[in-house]
PDB file of N, CA and C in Angstrom:
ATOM      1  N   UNK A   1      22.912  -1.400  28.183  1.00  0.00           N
ATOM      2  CA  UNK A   1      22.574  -0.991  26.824  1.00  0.00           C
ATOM      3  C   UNK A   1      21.371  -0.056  26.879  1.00  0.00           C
ATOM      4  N   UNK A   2      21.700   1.084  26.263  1.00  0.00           N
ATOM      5  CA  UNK A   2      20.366   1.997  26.060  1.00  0.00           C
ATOM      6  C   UNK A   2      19.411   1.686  25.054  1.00  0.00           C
ATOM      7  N   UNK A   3      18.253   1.866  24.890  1.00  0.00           N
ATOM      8  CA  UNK A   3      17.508   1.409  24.113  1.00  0.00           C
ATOM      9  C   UNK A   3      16.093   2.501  24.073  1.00  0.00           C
ATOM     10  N   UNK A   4      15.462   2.885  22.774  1.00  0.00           N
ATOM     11  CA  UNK A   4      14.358   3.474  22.553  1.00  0.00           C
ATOM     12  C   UNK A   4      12.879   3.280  22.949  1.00  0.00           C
ATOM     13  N   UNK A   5      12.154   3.674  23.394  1.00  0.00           N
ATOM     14  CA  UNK A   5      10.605   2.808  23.300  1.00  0.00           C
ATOM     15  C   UNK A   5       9.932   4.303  23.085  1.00  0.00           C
ATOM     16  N   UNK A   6       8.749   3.960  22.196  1.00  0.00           N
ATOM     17  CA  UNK A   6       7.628   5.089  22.248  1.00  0.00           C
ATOM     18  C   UNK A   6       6.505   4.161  22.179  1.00  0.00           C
ATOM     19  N   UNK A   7       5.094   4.867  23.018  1.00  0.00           N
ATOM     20  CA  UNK A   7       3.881   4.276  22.477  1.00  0.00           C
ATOM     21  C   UNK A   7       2.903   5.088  22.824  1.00  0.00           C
ATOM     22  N   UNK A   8       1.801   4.242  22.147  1.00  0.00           N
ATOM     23  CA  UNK A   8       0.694   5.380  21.766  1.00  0.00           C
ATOM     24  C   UNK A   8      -0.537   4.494  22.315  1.00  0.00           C
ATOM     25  N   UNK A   9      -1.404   4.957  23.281  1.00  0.00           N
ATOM     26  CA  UNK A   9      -2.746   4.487  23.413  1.00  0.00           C
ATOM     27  C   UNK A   9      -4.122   4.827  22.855  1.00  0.00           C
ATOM     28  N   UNK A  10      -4.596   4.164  22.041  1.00  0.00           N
ATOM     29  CA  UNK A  10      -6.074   4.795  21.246  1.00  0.00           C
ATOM     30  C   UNK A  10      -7.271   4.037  21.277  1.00  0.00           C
ATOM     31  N   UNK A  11      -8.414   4.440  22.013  1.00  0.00           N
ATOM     32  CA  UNK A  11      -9.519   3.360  22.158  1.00  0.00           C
ATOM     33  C   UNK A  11      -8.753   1.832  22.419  1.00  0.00           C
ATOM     34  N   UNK A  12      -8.517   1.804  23.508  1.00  0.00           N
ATOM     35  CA  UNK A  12      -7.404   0.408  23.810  1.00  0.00           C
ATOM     36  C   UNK A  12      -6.224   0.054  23.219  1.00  0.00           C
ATOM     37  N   UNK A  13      -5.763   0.459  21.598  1.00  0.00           N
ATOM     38  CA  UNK A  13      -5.169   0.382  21.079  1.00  0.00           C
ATOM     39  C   UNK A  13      -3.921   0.250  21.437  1.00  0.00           C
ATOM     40  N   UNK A  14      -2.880  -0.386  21.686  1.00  0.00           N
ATOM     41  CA  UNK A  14      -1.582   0.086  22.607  1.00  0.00           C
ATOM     42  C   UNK A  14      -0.490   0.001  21.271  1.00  0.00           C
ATOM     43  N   UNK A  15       0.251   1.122  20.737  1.00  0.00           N
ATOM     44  CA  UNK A  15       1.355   0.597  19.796  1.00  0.00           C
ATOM     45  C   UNK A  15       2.470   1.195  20.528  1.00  0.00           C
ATOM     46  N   UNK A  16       3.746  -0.053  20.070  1.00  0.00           N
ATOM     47  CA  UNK A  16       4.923  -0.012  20.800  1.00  0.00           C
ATOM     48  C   UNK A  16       5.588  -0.339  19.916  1.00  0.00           C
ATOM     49  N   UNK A  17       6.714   0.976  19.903  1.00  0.00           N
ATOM     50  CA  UNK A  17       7.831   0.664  18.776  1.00  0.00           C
ATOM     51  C   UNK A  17       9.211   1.082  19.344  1.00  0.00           C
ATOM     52  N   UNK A  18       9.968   0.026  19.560  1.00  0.00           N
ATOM     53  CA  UNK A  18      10.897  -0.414  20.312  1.00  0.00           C
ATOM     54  C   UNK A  18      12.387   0.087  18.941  1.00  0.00           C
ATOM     55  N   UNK A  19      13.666   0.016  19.759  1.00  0.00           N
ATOM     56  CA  UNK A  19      14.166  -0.575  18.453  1.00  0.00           C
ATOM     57  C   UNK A  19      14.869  -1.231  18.235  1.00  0.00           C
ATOM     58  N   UNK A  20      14.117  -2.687  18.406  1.00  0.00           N
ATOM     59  CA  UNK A  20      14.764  -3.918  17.980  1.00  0.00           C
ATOM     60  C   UNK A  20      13.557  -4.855  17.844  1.00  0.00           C
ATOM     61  N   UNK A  21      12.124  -4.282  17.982  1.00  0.00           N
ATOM     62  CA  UNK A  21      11.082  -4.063  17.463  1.00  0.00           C
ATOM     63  C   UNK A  21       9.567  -3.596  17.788  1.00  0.00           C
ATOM     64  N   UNK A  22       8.640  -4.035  17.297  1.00  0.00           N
ATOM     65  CA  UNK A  22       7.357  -3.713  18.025  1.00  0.00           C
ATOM     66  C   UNK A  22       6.384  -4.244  18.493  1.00  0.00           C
ATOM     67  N   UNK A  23       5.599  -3.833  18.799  1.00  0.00           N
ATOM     68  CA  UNK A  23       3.956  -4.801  19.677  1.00  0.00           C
ATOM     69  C   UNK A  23       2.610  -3.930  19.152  1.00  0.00           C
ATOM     70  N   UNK A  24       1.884  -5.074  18.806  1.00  0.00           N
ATOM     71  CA  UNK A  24       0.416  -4.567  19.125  1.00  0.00           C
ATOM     72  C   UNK A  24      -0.143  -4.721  19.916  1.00  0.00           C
ATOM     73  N   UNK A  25      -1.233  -4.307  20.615  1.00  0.00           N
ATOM     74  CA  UNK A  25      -1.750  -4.850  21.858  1.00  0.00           C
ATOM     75  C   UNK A  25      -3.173  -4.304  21.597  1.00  0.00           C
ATOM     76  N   UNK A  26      -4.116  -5.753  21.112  1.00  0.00           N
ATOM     77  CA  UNK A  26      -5.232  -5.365  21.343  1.00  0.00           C
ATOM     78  C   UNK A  26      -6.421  -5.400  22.512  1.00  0.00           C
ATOM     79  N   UNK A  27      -7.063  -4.608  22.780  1.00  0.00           N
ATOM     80  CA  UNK A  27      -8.099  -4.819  23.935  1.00  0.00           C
ATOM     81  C   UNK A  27      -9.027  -5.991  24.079  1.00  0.00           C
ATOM     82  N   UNK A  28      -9.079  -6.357  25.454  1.00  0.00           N
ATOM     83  CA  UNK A  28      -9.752  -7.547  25.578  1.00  0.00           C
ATOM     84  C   UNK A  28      -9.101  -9.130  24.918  1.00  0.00           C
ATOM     85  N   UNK A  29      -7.861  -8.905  24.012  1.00  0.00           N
ATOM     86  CA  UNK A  29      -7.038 -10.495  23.162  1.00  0.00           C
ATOM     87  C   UNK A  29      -6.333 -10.910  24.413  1.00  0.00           C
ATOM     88  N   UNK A  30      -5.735 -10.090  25.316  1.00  0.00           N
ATOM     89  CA  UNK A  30      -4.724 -10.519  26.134  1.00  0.00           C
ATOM     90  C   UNK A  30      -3.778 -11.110  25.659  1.00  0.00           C
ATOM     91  N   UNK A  31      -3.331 -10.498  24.066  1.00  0.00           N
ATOM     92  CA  UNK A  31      -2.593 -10.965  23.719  1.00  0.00           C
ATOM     93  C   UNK A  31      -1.493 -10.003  22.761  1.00  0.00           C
ATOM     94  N   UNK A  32      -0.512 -10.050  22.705  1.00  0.00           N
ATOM     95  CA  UNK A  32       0.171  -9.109  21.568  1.00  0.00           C
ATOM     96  C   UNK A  32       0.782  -9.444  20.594  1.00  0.00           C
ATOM     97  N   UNK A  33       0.918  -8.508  19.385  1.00  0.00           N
ATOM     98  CA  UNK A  33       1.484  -9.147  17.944  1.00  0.00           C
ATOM     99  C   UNK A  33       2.915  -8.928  18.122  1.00  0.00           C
ATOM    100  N   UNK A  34       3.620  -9.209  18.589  1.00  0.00           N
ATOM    101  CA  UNK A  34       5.430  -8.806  18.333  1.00  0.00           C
ATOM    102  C   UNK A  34       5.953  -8.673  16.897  1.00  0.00           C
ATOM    103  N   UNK A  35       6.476  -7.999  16.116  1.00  0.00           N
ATOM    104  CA  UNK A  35       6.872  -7.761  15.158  1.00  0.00           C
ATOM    105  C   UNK A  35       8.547  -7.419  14.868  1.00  0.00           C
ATOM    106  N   UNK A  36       8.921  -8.008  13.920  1.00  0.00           N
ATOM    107  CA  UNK A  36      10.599  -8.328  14.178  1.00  0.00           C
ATOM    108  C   UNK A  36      10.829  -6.444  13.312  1.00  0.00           C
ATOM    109  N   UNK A  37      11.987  -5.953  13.789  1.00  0.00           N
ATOM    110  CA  UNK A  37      12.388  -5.102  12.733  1.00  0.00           C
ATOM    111  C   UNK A  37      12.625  -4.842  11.922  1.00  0.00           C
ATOM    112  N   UNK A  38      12.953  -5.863  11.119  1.00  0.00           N
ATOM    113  CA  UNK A  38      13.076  -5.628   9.906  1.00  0.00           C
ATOM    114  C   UNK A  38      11.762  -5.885   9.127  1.00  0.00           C
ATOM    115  N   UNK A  39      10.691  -5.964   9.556  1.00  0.00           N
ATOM    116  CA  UNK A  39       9.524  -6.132   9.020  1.00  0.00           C
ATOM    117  C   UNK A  39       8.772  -4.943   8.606  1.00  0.00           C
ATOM    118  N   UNK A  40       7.954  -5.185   7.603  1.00  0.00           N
ATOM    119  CA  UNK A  40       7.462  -3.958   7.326  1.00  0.00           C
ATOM    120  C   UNK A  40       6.414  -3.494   7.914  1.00  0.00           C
ATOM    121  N   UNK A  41       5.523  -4.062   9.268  1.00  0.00           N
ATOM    122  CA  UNK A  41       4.443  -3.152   9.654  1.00  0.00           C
ATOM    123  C   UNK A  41       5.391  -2.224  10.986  1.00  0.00           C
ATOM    124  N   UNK A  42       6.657  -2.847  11.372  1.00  0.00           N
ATOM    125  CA  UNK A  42       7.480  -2.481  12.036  1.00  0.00           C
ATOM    126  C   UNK A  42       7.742  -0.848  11.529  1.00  0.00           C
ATOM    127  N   UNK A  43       8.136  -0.763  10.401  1.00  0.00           N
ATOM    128  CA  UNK A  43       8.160   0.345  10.002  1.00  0.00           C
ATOM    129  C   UNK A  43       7.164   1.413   9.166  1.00  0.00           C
ATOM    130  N   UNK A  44       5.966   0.590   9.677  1.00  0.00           N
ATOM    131  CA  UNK A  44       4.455   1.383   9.478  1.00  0.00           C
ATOM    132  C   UNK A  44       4.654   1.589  10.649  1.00  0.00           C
ATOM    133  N   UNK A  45       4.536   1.088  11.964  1.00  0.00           N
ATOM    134  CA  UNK A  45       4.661   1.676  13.322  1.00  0.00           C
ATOM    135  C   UNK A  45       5.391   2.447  13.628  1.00  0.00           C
ATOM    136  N   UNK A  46       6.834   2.721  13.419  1.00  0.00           N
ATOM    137  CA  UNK A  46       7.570   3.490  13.788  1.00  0.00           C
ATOM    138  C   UNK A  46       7.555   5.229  12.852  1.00  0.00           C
ATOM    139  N   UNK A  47       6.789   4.634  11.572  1.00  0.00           N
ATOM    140  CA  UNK A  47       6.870   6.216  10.745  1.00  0.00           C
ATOM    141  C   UNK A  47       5.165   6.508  11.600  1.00  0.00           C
ATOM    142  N   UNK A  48       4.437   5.895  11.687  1.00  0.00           N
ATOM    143  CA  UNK A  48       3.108   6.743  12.865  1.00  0.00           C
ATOM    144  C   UNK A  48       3.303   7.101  13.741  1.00  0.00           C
ATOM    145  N   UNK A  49       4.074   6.163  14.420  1.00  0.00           N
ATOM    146  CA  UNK A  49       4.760   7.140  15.715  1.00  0.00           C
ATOM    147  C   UNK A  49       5.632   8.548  15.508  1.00  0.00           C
ATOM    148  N   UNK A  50       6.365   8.104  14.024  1.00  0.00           N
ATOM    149  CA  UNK A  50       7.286   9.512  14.350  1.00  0.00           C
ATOM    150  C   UNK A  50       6.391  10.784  13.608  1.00  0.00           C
ATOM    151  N   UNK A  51       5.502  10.390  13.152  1.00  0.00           N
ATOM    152  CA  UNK A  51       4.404  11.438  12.427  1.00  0.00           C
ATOM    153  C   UNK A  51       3.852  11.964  13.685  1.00  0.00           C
ATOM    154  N   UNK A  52       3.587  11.133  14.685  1.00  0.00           N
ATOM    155  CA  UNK A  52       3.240  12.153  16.506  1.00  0.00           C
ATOM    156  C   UNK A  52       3.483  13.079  16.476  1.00  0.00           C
ATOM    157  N   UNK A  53       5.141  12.224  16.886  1.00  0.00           N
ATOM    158  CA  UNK A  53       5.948  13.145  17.064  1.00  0.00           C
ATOM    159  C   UNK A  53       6.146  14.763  16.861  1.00  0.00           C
ATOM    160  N   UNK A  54       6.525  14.486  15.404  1.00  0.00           N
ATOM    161  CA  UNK A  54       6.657  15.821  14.644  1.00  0.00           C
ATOM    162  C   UNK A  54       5.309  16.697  14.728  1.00  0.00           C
ATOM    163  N   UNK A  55       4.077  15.946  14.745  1.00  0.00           N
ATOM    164  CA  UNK A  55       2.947  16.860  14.981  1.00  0.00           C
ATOM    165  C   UNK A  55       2.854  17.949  16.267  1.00  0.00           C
ATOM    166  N   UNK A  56       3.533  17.111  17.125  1.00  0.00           N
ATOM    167  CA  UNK A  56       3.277  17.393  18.671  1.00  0.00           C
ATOM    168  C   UNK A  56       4.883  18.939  18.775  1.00  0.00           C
ATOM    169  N   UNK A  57       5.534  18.517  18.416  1.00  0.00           N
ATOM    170  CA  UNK A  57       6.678  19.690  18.322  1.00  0.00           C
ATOM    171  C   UNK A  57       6.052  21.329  17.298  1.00  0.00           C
ATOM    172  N   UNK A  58       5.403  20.601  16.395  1.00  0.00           N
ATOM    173  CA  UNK A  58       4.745  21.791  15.574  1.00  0.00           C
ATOM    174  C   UNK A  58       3.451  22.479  15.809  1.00  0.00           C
ATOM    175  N   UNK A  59       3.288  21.765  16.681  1.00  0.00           N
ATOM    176  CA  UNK A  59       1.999  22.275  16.826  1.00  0.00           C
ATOM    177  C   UNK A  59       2.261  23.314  18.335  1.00  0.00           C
ATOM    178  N   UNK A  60       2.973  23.184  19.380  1.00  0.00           N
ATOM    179  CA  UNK A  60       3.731  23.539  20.255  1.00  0.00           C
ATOM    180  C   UNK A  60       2.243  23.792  21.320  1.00  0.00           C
ATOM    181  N   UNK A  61       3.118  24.730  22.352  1.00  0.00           N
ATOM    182  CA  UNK A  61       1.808  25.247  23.405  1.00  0.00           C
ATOM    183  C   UNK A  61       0.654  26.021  22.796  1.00  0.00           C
ATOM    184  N   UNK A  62       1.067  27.142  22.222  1.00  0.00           N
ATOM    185  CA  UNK A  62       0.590  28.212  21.448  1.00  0.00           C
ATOM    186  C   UNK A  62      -0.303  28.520  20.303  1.00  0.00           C
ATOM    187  N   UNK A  63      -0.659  26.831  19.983  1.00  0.00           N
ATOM    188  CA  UNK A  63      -1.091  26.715  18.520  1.00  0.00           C
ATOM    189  C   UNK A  63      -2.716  27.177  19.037  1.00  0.00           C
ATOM    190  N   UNK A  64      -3.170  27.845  17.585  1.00  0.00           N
ATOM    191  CA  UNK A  64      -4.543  28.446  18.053  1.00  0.00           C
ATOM    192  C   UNK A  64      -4.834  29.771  18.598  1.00  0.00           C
ATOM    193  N   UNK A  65      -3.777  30.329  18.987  1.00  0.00           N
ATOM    194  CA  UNK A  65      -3.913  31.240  20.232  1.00  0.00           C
ATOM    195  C   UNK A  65      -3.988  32.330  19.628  1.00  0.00           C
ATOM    196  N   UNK A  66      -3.583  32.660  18.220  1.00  0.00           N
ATOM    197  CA  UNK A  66      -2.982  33.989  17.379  1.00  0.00           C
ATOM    198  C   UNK A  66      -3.759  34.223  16.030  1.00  0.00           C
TER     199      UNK A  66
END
């Protein structure tokens, strides 16, 4: 089975949005929040992640340069 993962590291921060769901991972807890999909911070995680995303495609190599 194929399956999605993206994540993002920020000041320790680790977010992981899977899809069948996600994780928090805070620094120093040694511990993580698992979050089911159909939940709604599930899909606060996955629209920040895909807001990256789209930043990172628009903004391309070139940005700045012109």
């Amino acid at each position: 089975m194929s399956w999605s993962e993206r994540t993002v590291v920020r000041d320790g921060v680790r977010l992981v949005c899977r899809d069948w769901g996600a994780a928090v991972s805070l620094p120093g807890t040694g511990h993580d929040l698992h979050l089911e999909r159909a939940g709604a911070l599930h899909a606060l995680i996955s629209g920040f992640l895909d807001g990256i995303d789209r930043r990172g495609r628009q903004a391309g190599p070139a940005e700045g340069t012109g």
